[in-house]
C-alpha atoms as a PDB file:
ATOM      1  CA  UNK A   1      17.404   2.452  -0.236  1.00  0.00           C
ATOM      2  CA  UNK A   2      18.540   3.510   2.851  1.00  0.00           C
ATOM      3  CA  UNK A   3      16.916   4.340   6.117  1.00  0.00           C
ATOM      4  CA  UNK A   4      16.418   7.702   5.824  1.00  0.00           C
ATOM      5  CA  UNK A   5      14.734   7.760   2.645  1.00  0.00           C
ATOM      6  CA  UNK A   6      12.453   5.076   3.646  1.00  0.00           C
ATOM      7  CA  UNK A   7      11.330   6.993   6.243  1.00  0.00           C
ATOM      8  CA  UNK A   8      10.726  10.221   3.849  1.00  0.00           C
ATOM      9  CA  UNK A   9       9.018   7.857   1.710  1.00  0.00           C
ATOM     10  CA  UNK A  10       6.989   6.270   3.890  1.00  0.00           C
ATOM     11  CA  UNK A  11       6.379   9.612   5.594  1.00  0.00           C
ATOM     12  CA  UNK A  12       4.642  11.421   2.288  1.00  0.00           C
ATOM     13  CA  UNK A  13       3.276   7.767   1.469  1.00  0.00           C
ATOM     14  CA  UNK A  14       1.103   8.358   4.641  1.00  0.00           C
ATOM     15  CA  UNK A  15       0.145  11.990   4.079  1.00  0.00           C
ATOM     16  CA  UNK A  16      -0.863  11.211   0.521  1.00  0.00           C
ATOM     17  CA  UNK A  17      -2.260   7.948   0.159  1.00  0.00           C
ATOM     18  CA  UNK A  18      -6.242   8.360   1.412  1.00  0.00           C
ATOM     19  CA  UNK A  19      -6.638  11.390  -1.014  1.00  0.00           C
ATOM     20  CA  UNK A  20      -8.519  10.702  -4.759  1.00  0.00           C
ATOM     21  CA  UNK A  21      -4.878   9.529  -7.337  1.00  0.00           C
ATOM     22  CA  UNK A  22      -5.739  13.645  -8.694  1.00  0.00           C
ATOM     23  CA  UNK A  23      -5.210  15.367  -5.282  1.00  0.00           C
ATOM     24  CA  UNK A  24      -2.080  12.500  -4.319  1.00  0.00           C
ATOM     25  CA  UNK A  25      -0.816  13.877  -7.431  1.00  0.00           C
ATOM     26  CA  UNK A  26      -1.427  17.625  -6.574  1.00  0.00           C
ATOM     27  CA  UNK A  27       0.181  17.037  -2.833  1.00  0.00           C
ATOM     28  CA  UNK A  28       3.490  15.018  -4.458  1.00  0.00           C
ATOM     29  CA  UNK A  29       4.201  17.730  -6.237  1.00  0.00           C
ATOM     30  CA  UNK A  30       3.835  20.567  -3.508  1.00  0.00           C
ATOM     31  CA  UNK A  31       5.643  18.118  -1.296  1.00  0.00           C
ATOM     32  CA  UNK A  32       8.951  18.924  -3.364  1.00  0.00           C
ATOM     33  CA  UNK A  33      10.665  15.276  -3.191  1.00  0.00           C
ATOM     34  CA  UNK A  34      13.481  14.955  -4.595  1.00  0.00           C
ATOM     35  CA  UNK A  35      12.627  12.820  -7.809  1.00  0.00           C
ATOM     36  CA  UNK A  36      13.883   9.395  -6.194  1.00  0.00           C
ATOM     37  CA  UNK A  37      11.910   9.463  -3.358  1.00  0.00           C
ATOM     38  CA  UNK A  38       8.741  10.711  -4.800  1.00  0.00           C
ATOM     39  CA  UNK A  39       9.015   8.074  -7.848  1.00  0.00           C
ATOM     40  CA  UNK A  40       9.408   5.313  -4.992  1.00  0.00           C
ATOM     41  CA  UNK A  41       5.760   6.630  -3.525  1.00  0.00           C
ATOM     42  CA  UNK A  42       4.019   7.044  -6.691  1.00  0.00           C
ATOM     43  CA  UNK A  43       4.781   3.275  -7.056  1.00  0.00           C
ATOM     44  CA  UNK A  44       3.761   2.414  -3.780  1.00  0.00           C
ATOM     45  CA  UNK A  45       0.151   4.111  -4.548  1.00  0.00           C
ATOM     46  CA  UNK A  46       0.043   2.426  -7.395  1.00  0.00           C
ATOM     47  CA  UNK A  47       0.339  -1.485  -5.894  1.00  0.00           C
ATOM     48  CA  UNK A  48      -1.886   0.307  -3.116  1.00  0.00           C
ATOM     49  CA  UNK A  49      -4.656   1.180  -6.149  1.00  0.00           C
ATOM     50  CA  UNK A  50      -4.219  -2.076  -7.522  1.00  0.00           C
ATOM     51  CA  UNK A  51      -4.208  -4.351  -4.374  1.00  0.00           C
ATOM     52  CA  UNK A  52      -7.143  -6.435  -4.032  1.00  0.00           C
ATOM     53  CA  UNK A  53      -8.760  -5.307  -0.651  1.00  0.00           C
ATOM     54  CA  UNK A  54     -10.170  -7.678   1.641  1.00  0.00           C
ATOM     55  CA  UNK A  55     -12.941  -5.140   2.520  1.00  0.00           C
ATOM     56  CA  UNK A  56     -13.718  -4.180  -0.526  1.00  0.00           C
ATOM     57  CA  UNK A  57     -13.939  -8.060  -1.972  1.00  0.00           C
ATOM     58  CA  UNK A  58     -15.265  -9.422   1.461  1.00  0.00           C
ATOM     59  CA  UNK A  59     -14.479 -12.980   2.492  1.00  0.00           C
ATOM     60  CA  UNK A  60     -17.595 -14.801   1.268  1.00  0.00           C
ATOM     61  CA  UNK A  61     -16.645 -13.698  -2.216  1.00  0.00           C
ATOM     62  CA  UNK A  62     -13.264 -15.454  -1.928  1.00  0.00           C
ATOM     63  CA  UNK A  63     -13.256 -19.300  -3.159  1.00  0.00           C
ATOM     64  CA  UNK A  64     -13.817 -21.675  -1.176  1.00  0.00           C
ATOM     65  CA  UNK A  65     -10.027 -22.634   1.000  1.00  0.00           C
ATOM     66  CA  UNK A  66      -8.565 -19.304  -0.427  1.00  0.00           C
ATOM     67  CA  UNK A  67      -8.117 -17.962   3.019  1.00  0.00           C
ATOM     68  CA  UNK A  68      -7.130 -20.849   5.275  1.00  0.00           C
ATOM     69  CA  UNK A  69      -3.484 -21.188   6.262  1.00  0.00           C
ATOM     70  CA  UNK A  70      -3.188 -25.085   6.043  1.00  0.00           C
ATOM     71  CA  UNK A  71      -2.689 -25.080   9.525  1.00  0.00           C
ATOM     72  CA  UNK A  72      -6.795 -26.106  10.484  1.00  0.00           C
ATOM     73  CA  UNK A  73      -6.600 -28.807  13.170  1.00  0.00           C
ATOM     74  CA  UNK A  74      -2.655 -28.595  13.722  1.00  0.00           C
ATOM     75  CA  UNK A  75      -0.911 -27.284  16.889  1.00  0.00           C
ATOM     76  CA  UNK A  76       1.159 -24.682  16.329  1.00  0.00           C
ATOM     77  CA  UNK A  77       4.683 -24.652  18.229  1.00  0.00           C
END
């Protein structure tokens, strides 16, 4: 993909992706992509639908070590 099209991807990506999956729908489709480019952000909404979130999930509910980076304890540089 080149540069251009990642930024008209990325550019609908934005305008769509905090609307309910219905109304992204609705709003791809008015948008008028060319097939390519709106295929690339329906995928990207998806992963974005199925990504665990942090906030949702919360980091007490995480196990135990999940979220350290191995680096506790060890200068960095």
């Amino acid at each position: 993909m080149d540069i251009t099209r990642w930024h008209q991807v990325n550019a609908l990506f934005d305008a769509v992706v905090d609307y309910p999956p219905a109304e992204q729908q609705a709003r791809l489709a008015a948008a008028g992509a060319e097939p390519e480019v709106r295929a690339q952000v329906e995928a990207l909404l998806t992963a974005d639908r199925e990504a665990p979130s942090f906030v949702d999930e919360g980091i007490a509910d995480l196990p135990l070590g999940s979220w350290t980076c191995g680096y506790s304890g060890r200068p960095l540089g």
